[in-house]
Protein backbone atom coordinates (compact mmCIF):
# COMPACT_ATOMS: atom_id res chain seq x y z
CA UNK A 1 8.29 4.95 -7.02
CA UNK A 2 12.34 5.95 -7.50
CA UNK A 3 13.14 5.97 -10.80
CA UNK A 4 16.53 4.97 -11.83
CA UNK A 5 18.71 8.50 -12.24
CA UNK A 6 19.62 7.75 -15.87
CA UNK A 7 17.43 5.49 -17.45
CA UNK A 8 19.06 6.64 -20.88
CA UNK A 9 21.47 3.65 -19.62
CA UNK A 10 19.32 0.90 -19.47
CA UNK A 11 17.75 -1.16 -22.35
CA UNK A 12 15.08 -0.16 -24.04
CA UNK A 13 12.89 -2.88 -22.21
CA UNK A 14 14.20 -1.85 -18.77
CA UNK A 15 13.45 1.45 -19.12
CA UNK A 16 9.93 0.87 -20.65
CA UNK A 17 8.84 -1.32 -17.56
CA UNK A 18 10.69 1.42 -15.15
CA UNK A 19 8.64 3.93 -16.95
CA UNK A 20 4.89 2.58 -17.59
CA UNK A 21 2.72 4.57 -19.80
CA UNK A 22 5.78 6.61 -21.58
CA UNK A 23 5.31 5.18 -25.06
CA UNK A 24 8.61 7.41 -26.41
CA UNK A 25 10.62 5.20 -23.50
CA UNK A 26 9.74 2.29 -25.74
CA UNK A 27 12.48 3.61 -28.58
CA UNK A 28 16.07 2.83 -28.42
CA UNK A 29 18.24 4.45 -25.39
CA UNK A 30 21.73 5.78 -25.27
CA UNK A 31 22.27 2.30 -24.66
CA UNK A 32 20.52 0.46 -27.34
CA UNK A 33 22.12 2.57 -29.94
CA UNK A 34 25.70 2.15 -28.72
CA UNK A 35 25.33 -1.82 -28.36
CA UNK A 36 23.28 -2.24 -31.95
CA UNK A 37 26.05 -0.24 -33.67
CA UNK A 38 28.43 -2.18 -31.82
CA UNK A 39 26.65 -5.61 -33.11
CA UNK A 40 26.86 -4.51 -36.58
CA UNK A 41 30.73 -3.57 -36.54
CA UNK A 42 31.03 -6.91 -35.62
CA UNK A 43 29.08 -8.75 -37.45
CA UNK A 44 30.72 -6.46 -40.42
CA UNK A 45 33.84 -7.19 -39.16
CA UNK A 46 33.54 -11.09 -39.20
CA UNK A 47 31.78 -10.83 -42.67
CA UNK A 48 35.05 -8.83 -44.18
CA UNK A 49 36.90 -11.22 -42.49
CA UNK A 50 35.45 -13.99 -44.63
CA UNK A 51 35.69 -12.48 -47.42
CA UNK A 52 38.78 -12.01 -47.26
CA UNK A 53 39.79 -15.11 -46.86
CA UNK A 54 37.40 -16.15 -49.78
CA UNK A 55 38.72 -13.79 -52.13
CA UNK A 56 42.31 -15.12 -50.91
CA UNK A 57 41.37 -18.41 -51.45
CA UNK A 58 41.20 -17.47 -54.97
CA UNK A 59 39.29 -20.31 -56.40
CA UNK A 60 35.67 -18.65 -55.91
CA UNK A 61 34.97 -16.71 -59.43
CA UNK A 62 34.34 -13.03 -58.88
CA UNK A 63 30.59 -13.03 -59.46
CA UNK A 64 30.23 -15.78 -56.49
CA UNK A 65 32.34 -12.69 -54.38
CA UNK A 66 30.24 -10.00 -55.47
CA UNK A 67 27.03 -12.13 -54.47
CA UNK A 68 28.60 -12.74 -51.31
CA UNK A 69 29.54 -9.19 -50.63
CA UNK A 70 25.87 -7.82 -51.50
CA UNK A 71 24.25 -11.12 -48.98
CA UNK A 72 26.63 -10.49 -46.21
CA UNK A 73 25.94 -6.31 -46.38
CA UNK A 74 22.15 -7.55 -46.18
CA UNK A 75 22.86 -9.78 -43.08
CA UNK A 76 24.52 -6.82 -41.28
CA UNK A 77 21.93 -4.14 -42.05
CA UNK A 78 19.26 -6.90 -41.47
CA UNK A 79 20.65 -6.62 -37.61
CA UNK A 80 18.92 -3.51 -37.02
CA UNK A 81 15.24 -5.54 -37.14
CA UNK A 82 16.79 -7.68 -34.33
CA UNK A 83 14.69 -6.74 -31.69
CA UNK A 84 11.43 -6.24 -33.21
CA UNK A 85 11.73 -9.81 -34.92
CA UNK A 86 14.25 -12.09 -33.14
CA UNK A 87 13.18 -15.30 -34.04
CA UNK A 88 12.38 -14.54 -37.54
CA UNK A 89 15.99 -12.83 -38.09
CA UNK A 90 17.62 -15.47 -35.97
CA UNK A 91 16.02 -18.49 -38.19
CA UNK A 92 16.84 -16.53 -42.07
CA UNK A 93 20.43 -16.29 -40.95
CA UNK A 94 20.84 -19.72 -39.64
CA UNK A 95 19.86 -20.66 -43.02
CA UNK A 96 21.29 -18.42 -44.76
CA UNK A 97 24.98 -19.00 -42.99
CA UNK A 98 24.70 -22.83 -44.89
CA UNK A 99 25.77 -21.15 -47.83
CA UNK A 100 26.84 -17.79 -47.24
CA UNK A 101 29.87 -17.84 -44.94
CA UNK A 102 29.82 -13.69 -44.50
CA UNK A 103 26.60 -14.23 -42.92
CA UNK A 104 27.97 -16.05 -40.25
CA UNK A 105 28.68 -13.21 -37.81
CA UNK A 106 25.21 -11.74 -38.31
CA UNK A 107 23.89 -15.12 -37.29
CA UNK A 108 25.94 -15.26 -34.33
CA UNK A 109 24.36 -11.98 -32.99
CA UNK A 110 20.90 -13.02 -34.20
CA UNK A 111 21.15 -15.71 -31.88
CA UNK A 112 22.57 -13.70 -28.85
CA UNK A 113 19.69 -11.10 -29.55
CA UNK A 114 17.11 -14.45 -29.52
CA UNK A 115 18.34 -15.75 -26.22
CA UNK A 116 18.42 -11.87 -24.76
CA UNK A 117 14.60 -10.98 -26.03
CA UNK A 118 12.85 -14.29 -26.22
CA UNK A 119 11.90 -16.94 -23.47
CA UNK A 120 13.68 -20.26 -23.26
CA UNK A 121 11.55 -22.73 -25.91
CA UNK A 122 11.92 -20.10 -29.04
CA UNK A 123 15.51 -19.75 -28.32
CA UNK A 124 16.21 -23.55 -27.75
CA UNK A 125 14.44 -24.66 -30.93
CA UNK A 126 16.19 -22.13 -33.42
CA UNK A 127 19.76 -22.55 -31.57
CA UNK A 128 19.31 -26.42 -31.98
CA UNK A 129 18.56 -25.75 -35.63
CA UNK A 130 21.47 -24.16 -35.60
CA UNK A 131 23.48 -26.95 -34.16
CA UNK A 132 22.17 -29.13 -36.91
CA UNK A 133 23.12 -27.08 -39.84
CA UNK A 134 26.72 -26.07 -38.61
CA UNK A 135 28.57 -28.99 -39.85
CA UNK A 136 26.73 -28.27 -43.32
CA UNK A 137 28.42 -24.69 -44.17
CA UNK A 138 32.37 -25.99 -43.73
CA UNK A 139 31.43 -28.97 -46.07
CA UNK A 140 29.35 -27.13 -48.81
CA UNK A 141 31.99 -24.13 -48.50
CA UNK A 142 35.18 -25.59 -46.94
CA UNK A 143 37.80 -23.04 -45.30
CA UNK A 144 41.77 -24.61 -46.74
CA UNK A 145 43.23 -23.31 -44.09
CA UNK A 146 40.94 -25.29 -41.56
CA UNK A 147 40.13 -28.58 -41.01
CA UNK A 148 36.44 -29.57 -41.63
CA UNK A 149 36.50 -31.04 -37.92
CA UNK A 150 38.28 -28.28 -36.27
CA UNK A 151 35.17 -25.94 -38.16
CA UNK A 152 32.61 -27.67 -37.27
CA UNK A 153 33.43 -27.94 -33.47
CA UNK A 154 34.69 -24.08 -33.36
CA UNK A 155 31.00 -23.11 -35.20
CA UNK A 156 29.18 -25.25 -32.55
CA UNK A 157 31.04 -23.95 -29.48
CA UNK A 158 30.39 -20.70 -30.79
CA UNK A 159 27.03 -20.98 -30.81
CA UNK A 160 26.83 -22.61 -27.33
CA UNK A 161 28.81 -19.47 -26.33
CA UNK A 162 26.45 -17.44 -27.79
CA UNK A 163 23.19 -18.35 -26.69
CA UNK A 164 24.34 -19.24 -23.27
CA UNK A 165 25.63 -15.65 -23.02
CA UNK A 166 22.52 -14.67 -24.12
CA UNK A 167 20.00 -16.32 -21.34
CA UNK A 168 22.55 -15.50 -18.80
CA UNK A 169 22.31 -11.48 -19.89
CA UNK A 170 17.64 -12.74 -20.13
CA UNK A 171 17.95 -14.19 -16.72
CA UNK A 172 19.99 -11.29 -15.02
CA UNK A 173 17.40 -8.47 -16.33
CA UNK A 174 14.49 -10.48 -15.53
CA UNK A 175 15.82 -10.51 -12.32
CA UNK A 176 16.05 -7.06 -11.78
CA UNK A 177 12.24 -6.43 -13.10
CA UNK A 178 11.62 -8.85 -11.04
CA UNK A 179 13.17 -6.60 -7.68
CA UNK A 180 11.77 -3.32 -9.04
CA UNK A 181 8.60 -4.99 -9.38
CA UNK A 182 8.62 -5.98 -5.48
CA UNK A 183 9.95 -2.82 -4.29
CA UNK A 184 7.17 -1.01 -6.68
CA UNK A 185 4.79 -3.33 -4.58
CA UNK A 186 6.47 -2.98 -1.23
CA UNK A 187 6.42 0.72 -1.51
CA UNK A 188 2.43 0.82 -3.02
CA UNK A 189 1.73 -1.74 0.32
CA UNK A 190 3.71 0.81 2.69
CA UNK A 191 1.30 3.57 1.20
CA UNK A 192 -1.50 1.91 1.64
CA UNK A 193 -0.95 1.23 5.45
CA UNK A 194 0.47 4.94 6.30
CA UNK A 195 -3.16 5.96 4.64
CA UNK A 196 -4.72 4.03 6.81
CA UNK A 197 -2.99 4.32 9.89
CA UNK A 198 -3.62 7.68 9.03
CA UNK A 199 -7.45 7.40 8.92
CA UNK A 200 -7.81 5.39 11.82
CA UNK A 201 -5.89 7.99 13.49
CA UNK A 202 -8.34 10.66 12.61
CA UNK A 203 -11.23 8.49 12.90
CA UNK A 204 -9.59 7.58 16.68
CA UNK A 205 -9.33 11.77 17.07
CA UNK A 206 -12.49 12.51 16.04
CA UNK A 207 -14.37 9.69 18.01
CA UNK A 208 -12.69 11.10 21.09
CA UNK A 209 -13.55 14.65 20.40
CA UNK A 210 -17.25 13.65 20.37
CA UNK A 211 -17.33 11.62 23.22
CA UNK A 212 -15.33 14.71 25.02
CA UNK A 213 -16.65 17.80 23.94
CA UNK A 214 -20.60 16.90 23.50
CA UNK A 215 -20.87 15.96 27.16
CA UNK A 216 -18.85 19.63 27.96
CA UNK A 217 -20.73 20.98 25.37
CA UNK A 218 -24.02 19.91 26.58
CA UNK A 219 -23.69 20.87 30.00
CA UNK A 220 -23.05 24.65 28.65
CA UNK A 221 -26.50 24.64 26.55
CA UNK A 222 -28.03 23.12 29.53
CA UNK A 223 -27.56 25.58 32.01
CA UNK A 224 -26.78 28.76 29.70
CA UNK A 225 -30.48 27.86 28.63
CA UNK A 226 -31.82 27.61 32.47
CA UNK A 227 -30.14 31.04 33.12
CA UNK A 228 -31.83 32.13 29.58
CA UNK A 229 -35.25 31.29 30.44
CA UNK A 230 -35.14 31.91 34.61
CA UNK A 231 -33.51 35.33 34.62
CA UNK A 232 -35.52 35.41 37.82
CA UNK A 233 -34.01 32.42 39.40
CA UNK A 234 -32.39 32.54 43.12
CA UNK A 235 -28.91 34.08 43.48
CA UNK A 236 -27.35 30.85 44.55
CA UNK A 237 -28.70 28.91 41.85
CA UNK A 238 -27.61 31.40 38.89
CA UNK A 239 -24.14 31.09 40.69
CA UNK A 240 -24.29 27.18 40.60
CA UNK A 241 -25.41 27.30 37.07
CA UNK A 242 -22.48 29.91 36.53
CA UNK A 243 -20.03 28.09 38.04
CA UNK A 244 -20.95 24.87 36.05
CA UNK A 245 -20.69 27.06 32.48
CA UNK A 246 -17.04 27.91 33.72
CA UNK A 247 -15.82 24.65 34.72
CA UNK A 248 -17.69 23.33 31.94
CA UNK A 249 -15.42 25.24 29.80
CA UNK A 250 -12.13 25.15 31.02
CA UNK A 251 -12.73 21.01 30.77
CA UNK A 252 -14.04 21.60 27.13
CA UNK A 253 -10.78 23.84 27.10
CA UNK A 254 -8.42 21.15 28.68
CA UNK A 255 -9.68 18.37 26.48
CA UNK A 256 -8.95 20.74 23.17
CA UNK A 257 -5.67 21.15 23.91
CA UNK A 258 -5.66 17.27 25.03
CA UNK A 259 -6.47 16.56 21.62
CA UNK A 260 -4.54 19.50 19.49
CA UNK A 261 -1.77 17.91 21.40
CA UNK A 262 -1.81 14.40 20.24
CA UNK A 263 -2.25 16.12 16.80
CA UNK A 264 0.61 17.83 17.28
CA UNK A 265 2.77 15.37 18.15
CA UNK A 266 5.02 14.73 21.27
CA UNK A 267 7.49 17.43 22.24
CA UNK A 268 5.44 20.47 21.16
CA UNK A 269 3.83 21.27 23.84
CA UNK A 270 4.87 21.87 27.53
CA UNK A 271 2.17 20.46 29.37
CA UNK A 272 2.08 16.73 30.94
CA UNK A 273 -0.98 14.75 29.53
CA UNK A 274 -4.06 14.66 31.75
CA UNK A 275 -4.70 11.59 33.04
CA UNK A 276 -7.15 9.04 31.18
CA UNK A 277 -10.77 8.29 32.30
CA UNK A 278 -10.63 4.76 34.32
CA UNK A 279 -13.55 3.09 35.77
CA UNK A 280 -12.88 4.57 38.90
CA UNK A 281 -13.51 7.80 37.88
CA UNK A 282 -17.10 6.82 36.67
CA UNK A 283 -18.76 8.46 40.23
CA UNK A 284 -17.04 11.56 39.49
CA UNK A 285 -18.85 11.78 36.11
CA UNK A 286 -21.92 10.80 38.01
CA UNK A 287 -21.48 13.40 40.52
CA UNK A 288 -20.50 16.06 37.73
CA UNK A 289 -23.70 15.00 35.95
CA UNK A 290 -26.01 15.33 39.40
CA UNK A 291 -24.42 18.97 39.60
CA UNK A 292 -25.56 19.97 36.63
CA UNK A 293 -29.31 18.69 37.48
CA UNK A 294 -29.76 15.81 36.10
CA UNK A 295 -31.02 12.52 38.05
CA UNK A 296 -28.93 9.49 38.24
CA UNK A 297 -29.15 6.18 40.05
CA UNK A 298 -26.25 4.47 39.73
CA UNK A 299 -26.11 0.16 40.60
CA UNK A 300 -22.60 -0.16 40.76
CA UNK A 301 -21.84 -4.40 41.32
CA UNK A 302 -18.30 -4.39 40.83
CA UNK A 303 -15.77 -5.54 43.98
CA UNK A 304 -12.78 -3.85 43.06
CA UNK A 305 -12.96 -1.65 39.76
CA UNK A 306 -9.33 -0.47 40.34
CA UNK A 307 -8.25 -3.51 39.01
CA UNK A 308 -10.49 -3.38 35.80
CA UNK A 309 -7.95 -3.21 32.86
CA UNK A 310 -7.39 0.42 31.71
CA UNK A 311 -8.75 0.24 28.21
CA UNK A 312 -11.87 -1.41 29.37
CA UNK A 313 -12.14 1.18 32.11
CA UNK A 314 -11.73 3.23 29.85
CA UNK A 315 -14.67 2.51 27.62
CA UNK A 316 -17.19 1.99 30.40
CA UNK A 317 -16.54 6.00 31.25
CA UNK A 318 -16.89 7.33 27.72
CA UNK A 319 -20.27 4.89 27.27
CA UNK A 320 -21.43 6.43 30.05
CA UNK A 321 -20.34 9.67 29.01
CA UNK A 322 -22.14 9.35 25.64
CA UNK A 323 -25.55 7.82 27.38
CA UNK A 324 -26.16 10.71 29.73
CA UNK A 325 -25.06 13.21 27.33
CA UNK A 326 -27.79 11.53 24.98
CA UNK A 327 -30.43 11.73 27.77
CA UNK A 328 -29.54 15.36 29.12
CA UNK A 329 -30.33 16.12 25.24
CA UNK A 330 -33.41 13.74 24.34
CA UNK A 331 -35.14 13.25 27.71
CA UNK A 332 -34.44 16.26 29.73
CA UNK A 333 -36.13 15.84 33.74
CA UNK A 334 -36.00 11.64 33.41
CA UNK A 335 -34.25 9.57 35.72
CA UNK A 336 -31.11 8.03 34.39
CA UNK A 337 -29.98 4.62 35.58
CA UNK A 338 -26.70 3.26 35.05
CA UNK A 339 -26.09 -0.32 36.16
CA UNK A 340 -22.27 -1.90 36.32
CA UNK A 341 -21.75 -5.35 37.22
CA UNK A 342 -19.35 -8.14 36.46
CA UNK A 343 -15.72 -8.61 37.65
CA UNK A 344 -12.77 -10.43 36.52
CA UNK A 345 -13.14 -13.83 34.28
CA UNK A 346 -17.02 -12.51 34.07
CA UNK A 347 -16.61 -9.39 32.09
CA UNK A 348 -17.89 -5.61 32.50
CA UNK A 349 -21.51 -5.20 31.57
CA UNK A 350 -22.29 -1.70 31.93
CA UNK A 351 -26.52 -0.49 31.41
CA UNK A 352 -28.02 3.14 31.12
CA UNK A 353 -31.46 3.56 30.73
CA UNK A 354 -33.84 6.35 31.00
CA UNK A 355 -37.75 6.48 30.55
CA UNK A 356 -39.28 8.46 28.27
CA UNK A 357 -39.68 12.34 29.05
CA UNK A 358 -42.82 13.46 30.67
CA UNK A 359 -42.46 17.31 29.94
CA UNK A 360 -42.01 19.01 26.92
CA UNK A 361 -39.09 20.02 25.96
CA UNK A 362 -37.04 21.51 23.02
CA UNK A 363 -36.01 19.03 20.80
CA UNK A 364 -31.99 18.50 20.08
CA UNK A 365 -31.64 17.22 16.71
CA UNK A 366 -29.65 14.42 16.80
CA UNK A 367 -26.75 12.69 14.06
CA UNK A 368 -26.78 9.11 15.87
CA UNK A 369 -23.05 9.40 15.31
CA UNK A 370 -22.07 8.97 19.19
CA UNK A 371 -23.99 5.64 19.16
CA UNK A 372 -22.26 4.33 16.01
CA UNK A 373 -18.92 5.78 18.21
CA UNK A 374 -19.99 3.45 20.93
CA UNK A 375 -20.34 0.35 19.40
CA UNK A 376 -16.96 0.92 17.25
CA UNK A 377 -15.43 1.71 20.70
CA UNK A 378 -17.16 -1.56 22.02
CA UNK A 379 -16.10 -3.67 19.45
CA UNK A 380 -12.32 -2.54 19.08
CA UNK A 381 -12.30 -3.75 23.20
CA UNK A 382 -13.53 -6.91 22.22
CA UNK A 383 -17.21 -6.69 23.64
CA UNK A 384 -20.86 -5.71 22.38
CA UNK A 385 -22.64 -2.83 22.32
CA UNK A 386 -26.77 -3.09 21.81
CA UNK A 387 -29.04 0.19 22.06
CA UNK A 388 -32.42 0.95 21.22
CA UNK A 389 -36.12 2.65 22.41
CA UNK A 390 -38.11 0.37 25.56
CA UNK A 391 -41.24 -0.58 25.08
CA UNK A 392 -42.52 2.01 27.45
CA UNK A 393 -40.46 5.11 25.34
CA UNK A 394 -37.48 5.26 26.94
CA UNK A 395 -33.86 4.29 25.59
CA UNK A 396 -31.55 1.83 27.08
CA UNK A 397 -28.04 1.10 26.07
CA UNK A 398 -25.99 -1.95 27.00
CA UNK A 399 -22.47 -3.13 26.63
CA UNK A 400 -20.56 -6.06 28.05
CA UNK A 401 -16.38 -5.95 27.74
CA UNK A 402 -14.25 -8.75 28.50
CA UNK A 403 -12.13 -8.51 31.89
CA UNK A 404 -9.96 -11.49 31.63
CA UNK A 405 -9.44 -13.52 35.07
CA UNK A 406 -5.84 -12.89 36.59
């Protein structure tokens, strides 16, 4: 969250709530010290103003001016409590103003610190206490040189001023904790969605690199195994086994850089994007898979499957991708069947199955993570995914996508 560049500047309250968890921000600022010394040369100032015109008065005996001096001293050093006990402070000088004219500037800033630190009910009850008692202190102590009406309405506009200066200054800084508090939660809230547009982004990565590099991947083991266990195999078929391994590779290769490339960014890299698996490419995959020894029997039902949206395309390949990885692995030998059917308005439904494997074979151990892959991939298309062993041992895997009609 910004911080404000000089919080020394704003009230103490202000900077506390800018500032959570700093107990020392909870002390006076800068600003608190300059605007309570401020309020107490004023209050000061009204109380030796009074005085004055007590003493000049010059019918109040000199004890009653001493008592007054000592009381009005009291109110102004009483001013430095103001925010830790505004209503308190606010109330004791209301009452004591009745009878104590030098008091009446101290009460004046009481009741501006009340409406500044204190809701709306607190601050309305003591400043219509005060209302009540200001026609009291010009009759009990009566200014000659002012009329007792002209006192009495100058003391009550004076407190109107006061405390309506007072919520306006409450309502303007609960405004602005109100902003910060929004932009504090607008900020958190754009956090919180770069994170996770962040991990879906690797999650999206790493899916891909899976459903990419285990079927490259596989194909290597496959036949670097054959040429590891048949060192006495034919000349042409160590060559076709050779020349799988290296095209094996440089696809592993190409899809890498695919990949480090969208890492990357756009722009860092020279080379144009390969194009993306679409359900027409799905008898290339078959045909790569066929080349590297594997039997597959593929049912394709659909009438035109260049028209099959791109994204669903798109998922059809890599499930298909994933399945006869999974059986090249598990159930080396088997036949593989993949089924396609379905068209627009009806929906892809793609099926691989295999039987179980009748040879024995070295065992691939396996994380399940390319199946959980699938049906995330499934489900982000808007379709199903459903897997799981036949009753006779094999494995079958089924998904249907939507194709909406055009």
């Amino acid at each position: 969250m910004t911080r404000t560049e000089y919080p020394w500047l704003l009230p103490s309250a202000m900077a506390e709530a800018e500032l959570p968890g700093d107990r020392a921000r909870a002390r006076r600022t800068v600003r608190d010290w300059v605007v309570d010394i401020t309020a107490f040369l004023i209050a000061a100032g009204i109380a030796l103003v009074a005085l004055a015109a007590i003493e000049n008065e010059g019918s109040t005996p000199d004890p009653v001016l001493v008592v007054d001096s000592v009381i009005g001293a009291a109110a102004c050093c009483a001013l430095w409590f103001r925010r830790r006990w505004p209503v308190g402070l606010a109330a004791a000088l209301t009452v004591l103003s009745i009878v104590e004219p030098v008091a009446g500037g101290a009460m004046m800033v009481a009741l501006f610190s009340l409406a500044v630190h204190r809701p709306f009910k607190p601050a309305a009850i003591v400043g219509a206490g005060a209302l009540i008692v200001a026609p009291l202190q010009p009759w009990l102590r009566p200014d000659p040189d002012t009329g007792y009406l002209t006192s009495v309405i100058f003391g009550v506009l004076l407190i109107l001023l006061v405390l309506s200066w007072g919520m306006v200054v409450r309502s303007r800084r609960q405004l602005v904790l109100t902003l910060r508090e929004r932009a504090r939660r607008a900020e958190a809230e754009a956090d919180l969605r770069a994170e996770q547009a962040q991990r879906l982004a690797r999650e999206a990565i790493a899916r891909e690199m899976h459903d990419v590099l285990a079927h490259r991947l596989t194909l290597l083991s496959v036949h670097a195994g054959a040429l590891e266990f048949r060192p006495d195999a034919p000349t042409a078929e160590i060559a076709r086994a050779a020349g799988v391994i290296r095209d094996s590779s440089h696809e592993a290769l190409q899809d890498l850089r695919e990949i480090i490339g969208v890492l990357r960014g756009p722009g860092d890299t020279g080379e144009g994007e390969r194009p993306q698996p679409t359900l027409t490419t799905l008898d290339a995959l078959i045909d790569e898979s066929r080349q590297a020894g594997m039997k597959v029997t593929v049912d394709q039902r659909v009438a035109a499957p260049g028209n099959a949206p791109a994204a669903t395309g798109r998922t059809v390949y890599r499930i298909a991708q994933e399945c006869l990885t999974n059986a090249r692995k598990h159930a080396p030998g088997t036949e593989v069947t993949v089924t396609v059917t379905g068209g627009p308005g009806d929906g892809l439904t793609i099926e691989v199955a295999n039987p179980a494997p009748t040879e024995p074979y070295e065992r691939v151990p396996g994380s399940g993570q390319g199946l959980i892959g699938l049906t995330e991939r499934a489900t982000l298309a808007g379709g199903r995914l459903e897997h799981g062993p036949t009753p006779d041992g094999g494995f079958v895997v089924r998904a249907r996508l939507p194709w909406p009609a055009a």
